[in-house]
C-alpha atoms as a PDB file:
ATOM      1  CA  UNK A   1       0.000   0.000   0.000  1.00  0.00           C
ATOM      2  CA  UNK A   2       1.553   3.809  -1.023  1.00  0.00           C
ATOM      3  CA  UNK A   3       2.509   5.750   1.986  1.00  0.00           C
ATOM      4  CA  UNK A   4      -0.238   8.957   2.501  1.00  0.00           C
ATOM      5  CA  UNK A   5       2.004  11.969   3.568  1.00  0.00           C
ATOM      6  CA  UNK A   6       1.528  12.728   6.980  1.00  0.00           C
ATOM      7  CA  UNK A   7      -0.097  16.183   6.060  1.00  0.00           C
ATOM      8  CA  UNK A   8      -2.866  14.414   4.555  1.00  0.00           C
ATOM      9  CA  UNK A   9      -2.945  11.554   7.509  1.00  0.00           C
ATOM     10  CA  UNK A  10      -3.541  14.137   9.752  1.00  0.00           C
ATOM     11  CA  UNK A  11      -6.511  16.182   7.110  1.00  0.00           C
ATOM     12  CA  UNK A  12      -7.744  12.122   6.307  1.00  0.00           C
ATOM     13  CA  UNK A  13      -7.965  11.556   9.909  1.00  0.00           C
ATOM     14  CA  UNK A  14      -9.596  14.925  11.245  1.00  0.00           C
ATOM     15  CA  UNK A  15     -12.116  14.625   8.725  1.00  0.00           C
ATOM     16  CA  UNK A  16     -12.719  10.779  10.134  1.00  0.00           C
ATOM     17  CA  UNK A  17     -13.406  11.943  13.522  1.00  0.00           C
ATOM     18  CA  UNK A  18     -15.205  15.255  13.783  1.00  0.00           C
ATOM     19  CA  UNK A  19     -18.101  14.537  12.006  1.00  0.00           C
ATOM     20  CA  UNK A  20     -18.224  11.017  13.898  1.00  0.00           C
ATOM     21  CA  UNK A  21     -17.656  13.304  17.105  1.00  0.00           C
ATOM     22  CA  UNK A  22     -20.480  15.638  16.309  1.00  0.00           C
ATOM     23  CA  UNK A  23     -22.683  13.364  14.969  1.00  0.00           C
ATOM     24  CA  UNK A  24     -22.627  10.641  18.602  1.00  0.00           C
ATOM     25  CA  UNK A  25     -21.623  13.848  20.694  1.00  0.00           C
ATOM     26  CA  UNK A  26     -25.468  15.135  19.395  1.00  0.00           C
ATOM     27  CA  UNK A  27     -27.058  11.435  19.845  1.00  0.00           C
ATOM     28  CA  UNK A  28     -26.026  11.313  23.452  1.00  0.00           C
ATOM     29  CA  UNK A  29     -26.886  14.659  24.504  1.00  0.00           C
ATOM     30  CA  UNK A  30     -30.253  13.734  25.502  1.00  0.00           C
ATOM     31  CA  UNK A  31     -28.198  10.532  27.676  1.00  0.00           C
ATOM     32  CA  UNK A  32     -25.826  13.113  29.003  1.00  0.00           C
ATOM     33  CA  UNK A  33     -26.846  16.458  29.309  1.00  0.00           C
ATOM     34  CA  UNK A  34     -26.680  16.210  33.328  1.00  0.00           C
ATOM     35  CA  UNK A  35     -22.992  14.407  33.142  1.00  0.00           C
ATOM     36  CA  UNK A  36     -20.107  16.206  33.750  1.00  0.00           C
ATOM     37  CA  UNK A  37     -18.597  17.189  30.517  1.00  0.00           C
ATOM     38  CA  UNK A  38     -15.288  15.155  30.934  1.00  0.00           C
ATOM     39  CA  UNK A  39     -17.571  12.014  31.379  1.00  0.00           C
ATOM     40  CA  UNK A  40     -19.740  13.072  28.757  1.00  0.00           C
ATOM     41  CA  UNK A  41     -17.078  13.698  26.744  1.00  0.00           C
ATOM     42  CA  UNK A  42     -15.511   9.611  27.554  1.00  0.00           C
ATOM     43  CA  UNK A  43     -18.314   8.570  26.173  1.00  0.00           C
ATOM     44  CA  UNK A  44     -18.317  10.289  23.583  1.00  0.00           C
ATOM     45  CA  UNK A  45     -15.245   9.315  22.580  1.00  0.00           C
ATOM     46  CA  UNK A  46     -15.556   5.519  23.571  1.00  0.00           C
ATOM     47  CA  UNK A  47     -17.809   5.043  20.823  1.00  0.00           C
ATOM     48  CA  UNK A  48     -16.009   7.584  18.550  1.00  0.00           C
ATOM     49  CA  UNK A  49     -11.976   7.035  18.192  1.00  0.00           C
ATOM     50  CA  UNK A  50     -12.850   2.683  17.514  1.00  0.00           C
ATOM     51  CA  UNK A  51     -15.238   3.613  14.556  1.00  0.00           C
ATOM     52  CA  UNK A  52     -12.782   6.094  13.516  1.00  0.00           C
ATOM     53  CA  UNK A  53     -10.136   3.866  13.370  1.00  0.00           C
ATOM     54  CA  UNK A  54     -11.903   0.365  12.211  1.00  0.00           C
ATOM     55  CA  UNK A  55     -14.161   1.979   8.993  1.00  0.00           C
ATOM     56  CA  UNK A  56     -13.749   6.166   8.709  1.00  0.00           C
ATOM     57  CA  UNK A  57      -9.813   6.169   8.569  1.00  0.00           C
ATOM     58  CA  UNK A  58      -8.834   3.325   6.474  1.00  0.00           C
ATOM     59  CA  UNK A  59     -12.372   4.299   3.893  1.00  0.00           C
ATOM     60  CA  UNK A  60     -10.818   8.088   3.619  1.00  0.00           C
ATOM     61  CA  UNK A  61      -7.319   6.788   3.382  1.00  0.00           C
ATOM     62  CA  UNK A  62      -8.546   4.793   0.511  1.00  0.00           C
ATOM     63  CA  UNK A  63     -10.605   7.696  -1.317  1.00  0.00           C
ATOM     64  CA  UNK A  64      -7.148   9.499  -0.688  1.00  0.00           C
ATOM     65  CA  UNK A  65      -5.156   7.241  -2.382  1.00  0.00           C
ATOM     66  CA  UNK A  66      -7.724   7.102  -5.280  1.00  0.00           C
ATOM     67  CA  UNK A  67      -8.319  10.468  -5.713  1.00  0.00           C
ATOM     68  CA  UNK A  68      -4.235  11.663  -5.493  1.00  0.00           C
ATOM     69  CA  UNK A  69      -1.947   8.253  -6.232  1.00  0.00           C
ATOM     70  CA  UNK A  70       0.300   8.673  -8.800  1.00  0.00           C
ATOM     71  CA  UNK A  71      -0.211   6.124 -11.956  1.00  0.00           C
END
């Protein structure tokens, strides 16, 4: 597999996990609300950072390398 620049690791991977952040942060508002926010924010990312890195990294990483690899 071609090595992605770490630039674009680091754009690949912040546009794996802040929609995924928003989007569960928003479904477990209604679960959280009266949490404190560094709990809230646990779970938040207990469900977020393993679905970043088992589907939403490695898919963007691949639309990367499709979109820019060199023929």
């Amino acid at each position: 597999m071609p090595v992605v620049p770490l630039p674009a690791r680091i754009v690949v991977t912040w546009l794996a996990i802040f929609p995924l952040a928003a989007l569960v942060q928003t479904l477990l508002h209604p679960l959280t609300a009266d949490w404190p926010p560094l709990l809230a924010t646990a779970a938040t990312l207990t469900l977020v950072v393993p679905n970043a890195l088992i589907w939403a990294v490695p898919l963007l990483t691949k639309l990367y390398l499709r979109a820019f690899a060199r023929a």
